[in-house]
C-alpha atoms as a PDB file:
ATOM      1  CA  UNK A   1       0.000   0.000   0.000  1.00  0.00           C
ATOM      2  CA  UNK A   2       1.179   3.578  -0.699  1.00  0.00           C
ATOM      3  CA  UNK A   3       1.223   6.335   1.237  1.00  0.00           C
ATOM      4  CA  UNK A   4       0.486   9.831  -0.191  1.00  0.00           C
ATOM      5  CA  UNK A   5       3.268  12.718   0.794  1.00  0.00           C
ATOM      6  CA  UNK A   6       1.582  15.550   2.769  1.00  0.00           C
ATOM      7  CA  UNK A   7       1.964  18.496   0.589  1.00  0.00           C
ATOM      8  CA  UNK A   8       0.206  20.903   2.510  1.00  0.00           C
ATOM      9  CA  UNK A   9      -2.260  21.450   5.096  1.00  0.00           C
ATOM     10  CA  UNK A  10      -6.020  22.375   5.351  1.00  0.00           C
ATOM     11  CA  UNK A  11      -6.766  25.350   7.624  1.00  0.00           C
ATOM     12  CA  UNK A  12     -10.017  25.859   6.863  1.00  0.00           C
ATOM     13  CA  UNK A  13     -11.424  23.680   9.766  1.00  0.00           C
ATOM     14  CA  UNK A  14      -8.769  25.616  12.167  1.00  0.00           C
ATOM     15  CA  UNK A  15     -10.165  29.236  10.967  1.00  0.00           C
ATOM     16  CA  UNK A  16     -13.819  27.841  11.604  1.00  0.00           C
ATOM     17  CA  UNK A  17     -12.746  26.779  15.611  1.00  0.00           C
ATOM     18  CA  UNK A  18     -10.983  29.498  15.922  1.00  0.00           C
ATOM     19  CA  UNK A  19     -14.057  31.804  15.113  1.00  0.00           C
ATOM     20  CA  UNK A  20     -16.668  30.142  17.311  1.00  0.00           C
ATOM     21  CA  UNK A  21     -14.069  30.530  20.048  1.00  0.00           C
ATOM     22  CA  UNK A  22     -13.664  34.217  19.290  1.00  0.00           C
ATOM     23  CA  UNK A  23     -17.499  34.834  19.087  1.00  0.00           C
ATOM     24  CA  UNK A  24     -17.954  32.730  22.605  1.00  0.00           C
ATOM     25  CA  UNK A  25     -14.951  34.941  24.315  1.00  0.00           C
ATOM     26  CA  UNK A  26     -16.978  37.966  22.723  1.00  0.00           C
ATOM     27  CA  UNK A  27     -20.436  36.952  24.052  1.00  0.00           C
ATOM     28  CA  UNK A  28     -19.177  36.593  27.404  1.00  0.00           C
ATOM     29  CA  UNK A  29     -17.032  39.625  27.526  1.00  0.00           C
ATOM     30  CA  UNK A  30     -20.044  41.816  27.333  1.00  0.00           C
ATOM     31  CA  UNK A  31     -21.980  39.778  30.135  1.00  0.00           C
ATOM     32  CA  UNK A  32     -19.228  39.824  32.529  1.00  0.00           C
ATOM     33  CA  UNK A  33     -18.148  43.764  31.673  1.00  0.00           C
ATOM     34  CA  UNK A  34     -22.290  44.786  32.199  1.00  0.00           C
ATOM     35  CA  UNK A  35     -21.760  43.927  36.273  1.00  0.00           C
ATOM     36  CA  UNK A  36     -18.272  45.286  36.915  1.00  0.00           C
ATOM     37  CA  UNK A  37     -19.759  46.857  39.910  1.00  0.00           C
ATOM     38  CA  UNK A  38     -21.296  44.065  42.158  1.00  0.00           C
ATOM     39  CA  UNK A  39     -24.848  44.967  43.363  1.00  0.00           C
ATOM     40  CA  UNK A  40     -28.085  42.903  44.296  1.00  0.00           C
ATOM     41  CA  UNK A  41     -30.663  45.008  42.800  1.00  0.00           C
ATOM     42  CA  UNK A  42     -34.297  44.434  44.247  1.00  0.00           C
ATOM     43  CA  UNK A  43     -36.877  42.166  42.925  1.00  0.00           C
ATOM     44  CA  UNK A  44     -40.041  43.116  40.937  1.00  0.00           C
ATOM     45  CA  UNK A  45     -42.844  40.974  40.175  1.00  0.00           C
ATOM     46  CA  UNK A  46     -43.975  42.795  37.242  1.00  0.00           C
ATOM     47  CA  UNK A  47     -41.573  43.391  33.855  1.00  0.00           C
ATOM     48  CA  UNK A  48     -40.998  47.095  33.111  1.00  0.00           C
ATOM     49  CA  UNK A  49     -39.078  48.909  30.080  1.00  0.00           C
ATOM     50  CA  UNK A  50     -35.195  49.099  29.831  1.00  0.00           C
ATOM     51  CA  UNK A  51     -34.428  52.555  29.177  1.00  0.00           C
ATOM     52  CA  UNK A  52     -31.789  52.984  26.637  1.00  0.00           C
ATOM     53  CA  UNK A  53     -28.409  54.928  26.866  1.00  0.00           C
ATOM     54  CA  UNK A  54     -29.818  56.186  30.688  1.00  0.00           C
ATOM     55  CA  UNK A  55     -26.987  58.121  33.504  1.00  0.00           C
ATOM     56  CA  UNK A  56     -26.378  54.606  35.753  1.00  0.00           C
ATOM     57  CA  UNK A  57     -25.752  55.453  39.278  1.00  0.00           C
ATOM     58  CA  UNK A  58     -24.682  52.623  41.499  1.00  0.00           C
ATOM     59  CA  UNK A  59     -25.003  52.425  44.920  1.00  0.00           C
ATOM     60  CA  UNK A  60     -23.627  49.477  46.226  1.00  0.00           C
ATOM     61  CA  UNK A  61     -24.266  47.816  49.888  1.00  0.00           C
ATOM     62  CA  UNK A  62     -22.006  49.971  51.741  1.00  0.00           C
ATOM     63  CA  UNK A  63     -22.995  52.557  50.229  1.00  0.00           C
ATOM     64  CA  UNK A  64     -20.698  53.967  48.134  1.00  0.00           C
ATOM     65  CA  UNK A  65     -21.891  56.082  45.117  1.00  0.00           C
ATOM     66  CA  UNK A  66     -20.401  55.182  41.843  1.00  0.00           C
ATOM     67  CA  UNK A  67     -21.411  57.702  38.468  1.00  0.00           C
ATOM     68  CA  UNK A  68     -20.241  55.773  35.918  1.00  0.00           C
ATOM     69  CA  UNK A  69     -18.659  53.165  36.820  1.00  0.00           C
ATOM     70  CA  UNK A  70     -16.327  56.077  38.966  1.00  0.00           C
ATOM     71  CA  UNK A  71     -16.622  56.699  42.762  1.00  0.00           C
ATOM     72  CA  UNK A  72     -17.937  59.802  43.579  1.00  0.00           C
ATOM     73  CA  UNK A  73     -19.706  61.450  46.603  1.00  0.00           C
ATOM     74  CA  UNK A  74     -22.820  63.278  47.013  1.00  0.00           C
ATOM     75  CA  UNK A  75     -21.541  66.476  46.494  1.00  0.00           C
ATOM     76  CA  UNK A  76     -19.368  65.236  43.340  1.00  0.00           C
ATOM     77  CA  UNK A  77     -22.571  63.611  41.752  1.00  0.00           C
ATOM     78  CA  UNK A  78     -24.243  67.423  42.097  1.00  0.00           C
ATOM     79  CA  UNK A  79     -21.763  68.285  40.101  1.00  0.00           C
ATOM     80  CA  UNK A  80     -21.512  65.954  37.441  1.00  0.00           C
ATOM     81  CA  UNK A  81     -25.118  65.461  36.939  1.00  0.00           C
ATOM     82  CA  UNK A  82     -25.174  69.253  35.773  1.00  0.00           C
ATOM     83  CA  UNK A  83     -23.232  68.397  32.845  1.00  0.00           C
ATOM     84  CA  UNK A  84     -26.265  66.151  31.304  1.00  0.00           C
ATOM     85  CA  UNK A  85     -29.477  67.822  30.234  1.00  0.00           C
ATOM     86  CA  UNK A  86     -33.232  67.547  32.517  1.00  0.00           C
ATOM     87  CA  UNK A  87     -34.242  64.629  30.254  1.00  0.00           C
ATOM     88  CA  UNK A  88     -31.405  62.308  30.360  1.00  0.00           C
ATOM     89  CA  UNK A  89     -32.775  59.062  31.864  1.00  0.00           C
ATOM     90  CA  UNK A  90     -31.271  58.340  34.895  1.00  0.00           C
ATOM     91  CA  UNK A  91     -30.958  54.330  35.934  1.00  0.00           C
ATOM     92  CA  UNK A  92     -30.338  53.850  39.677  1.00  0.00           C
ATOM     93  CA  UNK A  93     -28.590  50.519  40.520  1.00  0.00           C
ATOM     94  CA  UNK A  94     -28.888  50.322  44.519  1.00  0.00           C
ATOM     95  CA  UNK A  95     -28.422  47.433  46.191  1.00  0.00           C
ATOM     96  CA  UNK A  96     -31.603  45.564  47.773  1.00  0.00           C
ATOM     97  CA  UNK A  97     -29.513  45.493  51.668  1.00  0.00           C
ATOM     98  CA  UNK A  98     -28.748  49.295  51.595  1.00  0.00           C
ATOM     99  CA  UNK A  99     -30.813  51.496  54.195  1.00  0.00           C
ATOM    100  CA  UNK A 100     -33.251  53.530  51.905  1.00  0.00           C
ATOM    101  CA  UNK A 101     -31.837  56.869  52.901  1.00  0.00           C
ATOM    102  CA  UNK A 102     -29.010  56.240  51.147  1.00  0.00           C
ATOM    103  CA  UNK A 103     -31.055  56.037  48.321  1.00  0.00           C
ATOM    104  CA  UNK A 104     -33.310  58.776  49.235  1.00  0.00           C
ATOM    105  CA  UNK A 105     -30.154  61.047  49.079  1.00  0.00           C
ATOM    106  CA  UNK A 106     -29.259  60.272  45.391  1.00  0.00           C
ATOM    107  CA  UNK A 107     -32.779  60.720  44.099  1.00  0.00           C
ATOM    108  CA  UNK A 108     -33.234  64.336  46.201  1.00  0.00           C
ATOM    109  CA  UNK A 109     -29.753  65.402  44.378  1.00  0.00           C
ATOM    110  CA  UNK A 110     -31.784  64.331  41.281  1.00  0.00           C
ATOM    111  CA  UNK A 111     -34.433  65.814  41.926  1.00  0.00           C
ATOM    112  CA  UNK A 112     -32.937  69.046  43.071  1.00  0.00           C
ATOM    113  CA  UNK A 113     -31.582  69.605  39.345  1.00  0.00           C
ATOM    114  CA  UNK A 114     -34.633  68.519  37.842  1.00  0.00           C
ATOM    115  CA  UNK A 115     -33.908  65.340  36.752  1.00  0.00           C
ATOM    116  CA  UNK A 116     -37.202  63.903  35.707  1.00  0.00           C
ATOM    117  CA  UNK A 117     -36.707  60.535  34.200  1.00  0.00           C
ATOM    118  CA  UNK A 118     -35.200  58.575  36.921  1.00  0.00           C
ATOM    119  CA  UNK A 119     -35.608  54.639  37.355  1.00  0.00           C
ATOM    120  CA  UNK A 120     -35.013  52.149  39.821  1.00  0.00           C
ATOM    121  CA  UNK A 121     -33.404  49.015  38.447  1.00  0.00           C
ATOM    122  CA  UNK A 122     -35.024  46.076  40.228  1.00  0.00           C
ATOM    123  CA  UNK A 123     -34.659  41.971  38.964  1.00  0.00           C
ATOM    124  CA  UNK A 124     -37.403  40.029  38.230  1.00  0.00           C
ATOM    125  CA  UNK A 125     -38.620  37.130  40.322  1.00  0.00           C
ATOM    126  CA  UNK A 126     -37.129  34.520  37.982  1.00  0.00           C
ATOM    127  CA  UNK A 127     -33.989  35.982  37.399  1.00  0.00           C
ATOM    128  CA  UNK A 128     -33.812  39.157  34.474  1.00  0.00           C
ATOM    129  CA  UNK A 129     -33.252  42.634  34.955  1.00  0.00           C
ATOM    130  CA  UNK A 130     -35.341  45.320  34.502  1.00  0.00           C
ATOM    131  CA  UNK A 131     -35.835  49.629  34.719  1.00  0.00           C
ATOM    132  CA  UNK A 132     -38.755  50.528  37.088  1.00  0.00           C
END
């Protein structure tokens, strides 16, 4: 029997591998980079609209106010909500374990410059996420 010589090889099947691997690395880049700051958000039992390209404030357990993604304090968040216009949508991310007047002090900054589209991001019962 007789062997054929290998004159070259077929990379087609690599290229295909390596492009599902590159489109699951992708797909689960975005999921992990969405939650970079951790927070338990409420639950809701009803479903409510995501508002699109919305100001997220987080306010996480201890909390600490985050604009951004960047810490900030009350004062600072006076300040750089002034930059945005009164009908930017505002998301709040609070956690579900922080004492409400934490909260109560983000949405009376808020409120003090007029903000009028502000939401409360809560998670529904079985699991998704949601804008209140």
């Amino acid at each position: 029997m007789e062997e054929k010589s290998f004159d070259y090889m077929n990379v087609i099947p690599l290229v295909d591998v390596m492009m599902v691997l590159l489109t699951i690395v992708l797909m689960t880049s975005t999921f992990i980079a969405s939650g970079l700051i951790p927070v338990e958000v409420p639950k809701a039992s009803h479903d409510q609209k995501q508002l699109l390209k919305a100001v997220t404030i987080v306010i996480d357990g201890g909390g600490a106010i985050y604009f951004e993604s960047t810490p900030t304090t009350l004062g600072g968040l006076e300040a750089k909500i002034k930059q945005f216009g009164k009908e930017t949508p505002v998301l709040i991310k609070a956690d579900r374990h922080l004492a409400v007047q934490s909260c109560v002090d983000v949405l009376d900054v808020l409120t003090g410059q007029g903000f009028k589209k502000v939401a409360l991001q809560t998670e529904r019962k079985s699991g998704q996420r949601s804008g209140t």
